[in-house]
Protein backbone atom coordinates (compact mmCIF):
# COMPACT_ATOMS: atom_id res chain seq x y z
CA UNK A 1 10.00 -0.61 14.96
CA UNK A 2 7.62 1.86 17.09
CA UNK A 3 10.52 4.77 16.64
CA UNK A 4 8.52 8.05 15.94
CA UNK A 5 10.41 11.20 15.04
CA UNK A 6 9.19 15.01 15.54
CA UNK A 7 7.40 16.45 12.37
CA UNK A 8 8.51 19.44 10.48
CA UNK A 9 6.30 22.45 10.67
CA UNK A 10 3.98 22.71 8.16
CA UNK A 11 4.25 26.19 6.42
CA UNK A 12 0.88 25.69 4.09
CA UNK A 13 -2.69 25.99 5.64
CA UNK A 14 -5.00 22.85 5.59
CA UNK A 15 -7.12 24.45 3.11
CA UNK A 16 -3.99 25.73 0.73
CA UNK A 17 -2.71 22.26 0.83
CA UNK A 18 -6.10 20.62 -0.26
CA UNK A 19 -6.29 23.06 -2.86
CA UNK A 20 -3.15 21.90 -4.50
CA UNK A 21 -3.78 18.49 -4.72
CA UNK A 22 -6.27 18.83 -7.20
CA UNK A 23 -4.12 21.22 -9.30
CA UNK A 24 -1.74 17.63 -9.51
CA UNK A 25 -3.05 15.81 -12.48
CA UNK A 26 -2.56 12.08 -11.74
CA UNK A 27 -1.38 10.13 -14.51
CA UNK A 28 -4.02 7.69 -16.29
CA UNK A 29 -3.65 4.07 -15.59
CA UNK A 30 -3.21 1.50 -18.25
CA UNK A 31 -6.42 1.46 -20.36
CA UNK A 32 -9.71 3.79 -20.06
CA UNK A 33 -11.64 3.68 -17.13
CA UNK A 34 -14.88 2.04 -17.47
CA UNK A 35 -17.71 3.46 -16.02
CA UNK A 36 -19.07 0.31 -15.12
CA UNK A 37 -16.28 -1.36 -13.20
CA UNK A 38 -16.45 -4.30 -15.59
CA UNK A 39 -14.61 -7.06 -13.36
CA UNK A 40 -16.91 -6.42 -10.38
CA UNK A 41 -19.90 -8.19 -10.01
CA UNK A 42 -23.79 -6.68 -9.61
CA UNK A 43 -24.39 -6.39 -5.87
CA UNK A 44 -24.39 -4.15 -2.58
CA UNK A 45 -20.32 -3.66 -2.43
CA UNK A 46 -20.52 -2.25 -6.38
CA UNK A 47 -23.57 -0.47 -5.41
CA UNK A 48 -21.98 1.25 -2.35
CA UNK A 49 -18.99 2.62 -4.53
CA UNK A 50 -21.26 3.90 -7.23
CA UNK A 51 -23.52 5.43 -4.77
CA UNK A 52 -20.80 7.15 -3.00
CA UNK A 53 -19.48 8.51 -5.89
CA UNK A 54 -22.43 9.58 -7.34
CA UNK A 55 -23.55 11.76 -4.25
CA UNK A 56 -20.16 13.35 -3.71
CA UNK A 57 -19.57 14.21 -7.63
CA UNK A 58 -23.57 15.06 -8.10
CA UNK A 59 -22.88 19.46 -8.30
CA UNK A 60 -26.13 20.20 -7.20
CA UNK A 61 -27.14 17.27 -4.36
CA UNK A 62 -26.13 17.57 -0.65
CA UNK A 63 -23.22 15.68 -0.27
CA UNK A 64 -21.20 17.27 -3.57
CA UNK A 65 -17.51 17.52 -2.51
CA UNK A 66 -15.48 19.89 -4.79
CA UNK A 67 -12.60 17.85 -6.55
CA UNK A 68 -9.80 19.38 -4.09
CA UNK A 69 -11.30 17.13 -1.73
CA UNK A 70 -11.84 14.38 -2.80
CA UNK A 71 -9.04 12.05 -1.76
CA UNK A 72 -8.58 8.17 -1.54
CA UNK A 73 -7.01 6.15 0.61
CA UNK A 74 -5.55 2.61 0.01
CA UNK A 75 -3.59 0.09 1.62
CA UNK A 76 -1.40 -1.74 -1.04
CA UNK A 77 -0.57 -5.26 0.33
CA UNK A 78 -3.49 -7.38 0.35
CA UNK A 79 -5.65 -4.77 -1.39
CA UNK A 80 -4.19 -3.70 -3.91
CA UNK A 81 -1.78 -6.85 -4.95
CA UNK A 82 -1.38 -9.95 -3.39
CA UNK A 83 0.30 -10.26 -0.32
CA UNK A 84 0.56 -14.14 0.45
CA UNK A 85 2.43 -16.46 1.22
CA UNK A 86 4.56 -13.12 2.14
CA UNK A 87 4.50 -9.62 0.87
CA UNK A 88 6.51 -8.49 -2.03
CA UNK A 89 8.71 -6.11 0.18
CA UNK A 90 10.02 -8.55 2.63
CA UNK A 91 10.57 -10.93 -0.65
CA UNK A 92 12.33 -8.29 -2.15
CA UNK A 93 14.74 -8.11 1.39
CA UNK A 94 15.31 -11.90 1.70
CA UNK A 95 16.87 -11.69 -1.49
CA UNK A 96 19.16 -8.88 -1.19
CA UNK A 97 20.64 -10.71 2.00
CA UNK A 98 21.29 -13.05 -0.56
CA UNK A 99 22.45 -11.06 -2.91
CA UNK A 100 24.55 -8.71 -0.49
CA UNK A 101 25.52 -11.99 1.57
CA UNK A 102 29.73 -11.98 -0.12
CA UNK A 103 29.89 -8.16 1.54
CA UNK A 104 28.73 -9.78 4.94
CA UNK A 105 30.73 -13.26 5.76
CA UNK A 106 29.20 -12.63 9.39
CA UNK A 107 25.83 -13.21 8.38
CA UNK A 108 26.63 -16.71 7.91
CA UNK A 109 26.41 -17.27 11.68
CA UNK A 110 23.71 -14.84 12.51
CA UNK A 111 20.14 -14.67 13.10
CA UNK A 112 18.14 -14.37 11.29
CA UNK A 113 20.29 -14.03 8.64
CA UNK A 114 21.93 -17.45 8.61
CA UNK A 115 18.82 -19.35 8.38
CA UNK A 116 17.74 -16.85 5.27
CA UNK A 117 21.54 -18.07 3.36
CA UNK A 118 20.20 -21.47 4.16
CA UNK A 119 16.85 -21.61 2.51
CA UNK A 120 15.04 -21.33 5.95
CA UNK A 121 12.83 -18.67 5.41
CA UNK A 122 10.42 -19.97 8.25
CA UNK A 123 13.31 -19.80 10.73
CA UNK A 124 14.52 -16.81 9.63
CA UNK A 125 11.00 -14.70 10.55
CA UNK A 126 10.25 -16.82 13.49
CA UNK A 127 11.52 -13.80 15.86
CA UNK A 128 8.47 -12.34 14.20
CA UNK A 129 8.70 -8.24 13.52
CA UNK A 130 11.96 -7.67 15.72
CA UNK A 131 13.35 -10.23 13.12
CA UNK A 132 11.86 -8.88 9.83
CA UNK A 133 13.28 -5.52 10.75
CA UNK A 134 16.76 -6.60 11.09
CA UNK A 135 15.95 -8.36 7.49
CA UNK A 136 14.37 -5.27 6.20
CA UNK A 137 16.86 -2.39 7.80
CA UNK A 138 20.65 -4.25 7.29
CA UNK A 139 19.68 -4.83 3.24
CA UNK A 140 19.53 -1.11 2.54
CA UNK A 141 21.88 0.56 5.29
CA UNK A 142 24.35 2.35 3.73
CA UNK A 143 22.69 2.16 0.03
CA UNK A 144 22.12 5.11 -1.83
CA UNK A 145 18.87 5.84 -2.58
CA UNK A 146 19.68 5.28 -6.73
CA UNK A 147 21.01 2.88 -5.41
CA UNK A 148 18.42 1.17 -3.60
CA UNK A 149 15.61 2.38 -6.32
CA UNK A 150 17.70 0.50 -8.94
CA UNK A 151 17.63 -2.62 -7.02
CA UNK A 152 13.93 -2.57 -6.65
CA UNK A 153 13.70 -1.82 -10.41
CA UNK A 154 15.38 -4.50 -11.21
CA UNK A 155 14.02 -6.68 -8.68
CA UNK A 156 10.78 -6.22 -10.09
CA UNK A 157 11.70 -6.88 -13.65
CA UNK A 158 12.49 -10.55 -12.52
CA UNK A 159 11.17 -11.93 -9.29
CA UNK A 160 8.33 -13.84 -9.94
CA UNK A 161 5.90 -15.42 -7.18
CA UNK A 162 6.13 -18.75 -6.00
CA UNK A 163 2.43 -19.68 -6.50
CA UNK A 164 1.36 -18.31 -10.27
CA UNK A 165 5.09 -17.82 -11.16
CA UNK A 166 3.97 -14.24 -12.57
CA UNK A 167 5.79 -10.89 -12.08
CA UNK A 168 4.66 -9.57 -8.46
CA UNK A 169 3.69 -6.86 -10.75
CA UNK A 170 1.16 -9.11 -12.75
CA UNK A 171 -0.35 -9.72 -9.03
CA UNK A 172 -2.53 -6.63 -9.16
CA UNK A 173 -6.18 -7.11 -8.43
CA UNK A 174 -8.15 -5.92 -11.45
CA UNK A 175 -11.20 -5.19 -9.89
CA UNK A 176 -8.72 -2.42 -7.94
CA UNK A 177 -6.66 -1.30 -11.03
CA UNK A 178 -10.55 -0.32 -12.71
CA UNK A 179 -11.68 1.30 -9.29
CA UNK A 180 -8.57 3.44 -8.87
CA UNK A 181 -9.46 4.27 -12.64
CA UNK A 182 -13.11 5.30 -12.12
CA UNK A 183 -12.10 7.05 -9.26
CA UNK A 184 -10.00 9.45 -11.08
CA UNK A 185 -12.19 9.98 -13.41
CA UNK A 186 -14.25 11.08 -11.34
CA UNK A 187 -12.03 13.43 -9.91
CA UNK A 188 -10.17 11.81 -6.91
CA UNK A 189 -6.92 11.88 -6.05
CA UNK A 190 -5.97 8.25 -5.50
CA UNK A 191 -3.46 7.63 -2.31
CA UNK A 192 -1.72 4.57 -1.10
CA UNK A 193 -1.10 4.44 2.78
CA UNK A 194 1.16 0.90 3.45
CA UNK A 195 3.03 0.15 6.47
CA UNK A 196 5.56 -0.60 3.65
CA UNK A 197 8.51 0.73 2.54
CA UNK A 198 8.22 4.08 0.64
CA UNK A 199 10.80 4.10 -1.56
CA UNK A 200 9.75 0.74 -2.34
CA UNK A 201 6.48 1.39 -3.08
CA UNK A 202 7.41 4.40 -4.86
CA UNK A 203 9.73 3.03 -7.45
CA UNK A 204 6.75 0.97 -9.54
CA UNK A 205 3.43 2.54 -8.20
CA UNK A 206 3.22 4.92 -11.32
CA UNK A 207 4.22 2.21 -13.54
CA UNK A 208 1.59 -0.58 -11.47
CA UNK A 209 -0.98 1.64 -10.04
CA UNK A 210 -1.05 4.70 -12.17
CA UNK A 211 -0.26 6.73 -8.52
CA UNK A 212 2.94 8.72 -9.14
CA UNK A 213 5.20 8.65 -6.33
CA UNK A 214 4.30 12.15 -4.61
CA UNK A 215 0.76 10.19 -3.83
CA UNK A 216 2.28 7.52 -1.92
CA UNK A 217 2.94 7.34 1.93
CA UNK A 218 4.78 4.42 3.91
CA UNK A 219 7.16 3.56 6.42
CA UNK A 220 10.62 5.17 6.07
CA UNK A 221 13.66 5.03 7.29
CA UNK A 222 16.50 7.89 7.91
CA UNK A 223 18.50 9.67 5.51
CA UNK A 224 21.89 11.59 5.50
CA UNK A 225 23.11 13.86 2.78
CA UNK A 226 27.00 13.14 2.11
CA UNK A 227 29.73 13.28 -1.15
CA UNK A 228 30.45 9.79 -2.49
CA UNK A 229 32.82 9.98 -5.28
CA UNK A 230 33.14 13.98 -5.05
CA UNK A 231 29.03 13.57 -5.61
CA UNK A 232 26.46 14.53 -3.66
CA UNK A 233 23.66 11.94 -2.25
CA UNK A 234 21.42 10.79 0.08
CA UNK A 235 22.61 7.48 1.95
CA UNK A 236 19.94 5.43 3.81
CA UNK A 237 20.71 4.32 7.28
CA UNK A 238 19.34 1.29 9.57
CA UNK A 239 17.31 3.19 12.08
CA UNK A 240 13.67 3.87 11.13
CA UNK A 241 12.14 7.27 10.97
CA UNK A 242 8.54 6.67 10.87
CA UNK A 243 6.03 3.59 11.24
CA UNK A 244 2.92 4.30 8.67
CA UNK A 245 0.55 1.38 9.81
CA UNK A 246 -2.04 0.84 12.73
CA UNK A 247 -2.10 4.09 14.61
CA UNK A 248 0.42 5.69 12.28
CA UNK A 249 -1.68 5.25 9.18
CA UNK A 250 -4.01 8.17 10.03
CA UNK A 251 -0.58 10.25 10.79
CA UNK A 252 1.28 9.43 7.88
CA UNK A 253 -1.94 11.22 5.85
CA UNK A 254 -2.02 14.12 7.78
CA UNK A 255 1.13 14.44 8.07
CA UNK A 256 1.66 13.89 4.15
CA UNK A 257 -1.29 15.69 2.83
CA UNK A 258 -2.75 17.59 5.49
CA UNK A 259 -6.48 16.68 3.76
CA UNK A 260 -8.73 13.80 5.65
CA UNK A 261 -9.78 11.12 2.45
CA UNK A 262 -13.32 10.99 2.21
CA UNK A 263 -12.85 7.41 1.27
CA UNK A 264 -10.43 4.32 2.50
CA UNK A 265 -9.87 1.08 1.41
CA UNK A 266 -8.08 -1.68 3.58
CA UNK A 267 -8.28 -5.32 3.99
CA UNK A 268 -6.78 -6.33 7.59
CA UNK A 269 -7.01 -4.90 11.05
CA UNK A 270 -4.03 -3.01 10.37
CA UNK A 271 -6.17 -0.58 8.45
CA UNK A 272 -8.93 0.15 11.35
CA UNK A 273 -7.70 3.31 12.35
CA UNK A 274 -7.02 5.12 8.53
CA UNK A 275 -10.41 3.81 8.18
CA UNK A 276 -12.09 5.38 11.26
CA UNK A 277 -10.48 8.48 10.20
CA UNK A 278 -11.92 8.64 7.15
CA UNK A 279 -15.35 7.64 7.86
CA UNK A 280 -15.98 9.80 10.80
CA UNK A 281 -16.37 12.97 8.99
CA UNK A 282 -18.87 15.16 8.35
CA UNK A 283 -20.76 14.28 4.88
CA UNK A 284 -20.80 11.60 2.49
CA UNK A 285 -18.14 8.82 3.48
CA UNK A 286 -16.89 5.81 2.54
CA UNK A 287 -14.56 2.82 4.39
CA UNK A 288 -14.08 -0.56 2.55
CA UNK A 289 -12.83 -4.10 3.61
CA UNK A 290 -11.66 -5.98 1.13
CA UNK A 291 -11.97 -9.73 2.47
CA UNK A 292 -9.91 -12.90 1.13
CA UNK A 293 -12.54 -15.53 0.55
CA UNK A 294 -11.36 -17.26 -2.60
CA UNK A 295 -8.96 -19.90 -2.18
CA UNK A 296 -9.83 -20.84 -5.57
CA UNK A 297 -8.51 -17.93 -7.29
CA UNK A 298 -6.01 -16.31 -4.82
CA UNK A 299 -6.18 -17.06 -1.23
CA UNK A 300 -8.60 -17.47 2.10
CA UNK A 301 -7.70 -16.20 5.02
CA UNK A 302 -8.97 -13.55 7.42
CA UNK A 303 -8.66 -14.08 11.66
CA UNK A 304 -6.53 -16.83 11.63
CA UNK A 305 -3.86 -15.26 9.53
CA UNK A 306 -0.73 -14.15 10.51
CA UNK A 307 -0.25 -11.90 7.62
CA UNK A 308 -3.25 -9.74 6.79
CA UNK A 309 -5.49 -10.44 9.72
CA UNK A 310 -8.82 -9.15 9.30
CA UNK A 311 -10.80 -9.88 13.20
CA UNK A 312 -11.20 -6.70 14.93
CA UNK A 313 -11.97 -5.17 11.58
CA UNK A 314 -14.54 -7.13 10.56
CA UNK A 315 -16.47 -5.95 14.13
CA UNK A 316 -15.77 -2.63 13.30
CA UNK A 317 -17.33 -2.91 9.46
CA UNK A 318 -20.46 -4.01 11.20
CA UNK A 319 -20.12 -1.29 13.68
CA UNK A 320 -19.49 1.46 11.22
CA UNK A 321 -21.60 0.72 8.31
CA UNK A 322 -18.60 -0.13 6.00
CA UNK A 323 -18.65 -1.84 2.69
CA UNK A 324 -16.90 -5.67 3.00
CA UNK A 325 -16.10 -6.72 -0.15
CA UNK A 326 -16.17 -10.58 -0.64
CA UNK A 327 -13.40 -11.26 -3.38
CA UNK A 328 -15.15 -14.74 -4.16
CA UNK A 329 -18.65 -13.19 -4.66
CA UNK A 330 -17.95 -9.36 -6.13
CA UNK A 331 -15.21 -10.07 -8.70
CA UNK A 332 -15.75 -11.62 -11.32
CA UNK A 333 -11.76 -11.91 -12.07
CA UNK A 334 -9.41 -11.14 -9.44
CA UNK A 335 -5.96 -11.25 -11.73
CA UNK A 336 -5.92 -9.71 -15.23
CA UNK A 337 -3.89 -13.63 -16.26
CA UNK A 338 -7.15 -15.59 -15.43
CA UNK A 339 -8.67 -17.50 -17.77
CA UNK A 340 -11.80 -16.40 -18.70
């Protein structure tokens, strides 16, 4: 899991690069945006994001940015979607060992594999990461990547949660979907930054998010090039290429974009660092926690959580002046399916 690999030389300055971004139009999400963020309520976390964008989009104040630079960062598990009781990725790979078990008789008597073919999903990820990557990394070795993108397509078109029983694609926060919206119509270029998969990611965030897939940065894994079938394609293999989450958050931009956000948007201690690299800039800036406190309407959980833990962050919200976002108190729907 903490394999890094050497980056390729970049051949565009930082200032070319920026440039281009905003010369990418971004497609529109589902719906107009509303100026108003409609499913947020009145108070100081919808008053921070107005504010900000206000000052950075007002031409002749202070703190104008020009459009090139004014890039977004969010996480997607947990900020933009749901991510308990587990996150949609890792649901996706315990059911491809299913689903790929007849190719593998010897899973039957390994770990953590076995206890996944037996319904023991609590056993299977109590090795904790070392185990979830052998879950993650054996269920697309050797795949294709149309391969592996029409797996998740499909995937994605049935699986439904265990909670709500909805699409994982139905658990979008709507408060986010609208914010994304009204950010790009403001002119941003809207980024997600996951420790998750990236081809993952990038087969429904278009569809989901309204970010096409250029816009999204995760983990990956390595690739080789090679003729199946007299055809050429790109084969994924087991061993990871690149970590995008803690410290590698803030590398994966960089190293993706080459322009520092002027705004990030996180919700565990995972997301500290993308955070502190967006908000330690010179001019108007803008970090956000989003914090689980409904357990009403979704889930509450923060620093006794074992999946989006949100301690250390909190601290550093206070520290930093950043805006925490209580999902009980500032949205007035958190799922598009609520009732009303």
């Amino acid at each position: 899991m903490k394999s890094r690999t050497l980056l390729t030389a970049v051949l565009l300055s930082s200032a070319v690069l920026c440039g281009l971004t905003a010369l990418l139009a971004a497609p529109p999400n589902a719906g107009a945006p509303e100026p108003n963020l409609p499913s947020w309520n009145e108070g100081a976390s919808k008053q921070a994001i107005m504010e900000f964008v206000g000052k950075v989009t007002r031409q002749e104040g202070p703190d104008y940015v020009p459009p090139a630079k004014r890039i977004a960062a969010f996480d997607n598990d947990g900020t933009l979607w749901a991510e308990q009781p587990l996150s949609a990725h890792l649901v996706f790979a315990l059911d491809r060992v299913k689903a790929l078990s007849p190719q593998h008789p010897e899973w039957t008597t390994t770990e953590p594999f076995a206890s996944v073919l037996k319904g023991d999903i609590e056993g299977a990820l109590a090795g904790g990461e070392p185990a979830i990557s052998q879950i993650v990394t054996a269920t697309r070795a050797e795949t294709t990547t149309g391969e592996f993108e029409h797996a998740v397509r499909d995937w994605m078109a049935t699986a439904k949660h265990p909670k709500t029983g909805r699409l994982y694609s139905e658990m979008v926060y709507q408060p986010m979907l609208e914010l994304l919206a009204y950010l790009r119509a403001n002119e941003f270029k809207t980024f997600i930054v996951s420790g998750g998969g990236i081809d993952f990611m990038r087969v429904f965030s278009e569809r989901v998010y309204g970010i096409p897939s250029e816009q999204v940065i995760g983990s990956r894994g390595k690739l080789k090039f090679e003729l199946k079938d007299g055809k050429p394609a790109l084969v994924k293999l087991a061993d990871l290429n690149f970590i995008d989450d803690k410290n590698g958050k803030p590398v994966g931009i960089q190293t993706h974009i080459e322009c520092r956000p002027i705004a990030a948007f996180g919700n565990s201690d995972d997301d500290i660092q993308m955070l502190q690299r967006a908000t330690t800039g010179s001019g108007a800036r803008l970090g956000v926690i989003v914090r689980h406190t409904d357990a009403e309407r979704e889930w509450a959980y923060d620093v006794t959580s074992s999946i989006g833990k949100l301690d250390a962050g909190l601290d550093h919200a206070q520290m930093s002046g950043w805006t925490v976002v209580d999902m009980e108190k500032d949205w007035k729907v958190i799922f598009l399916f609520e009732k009303r």
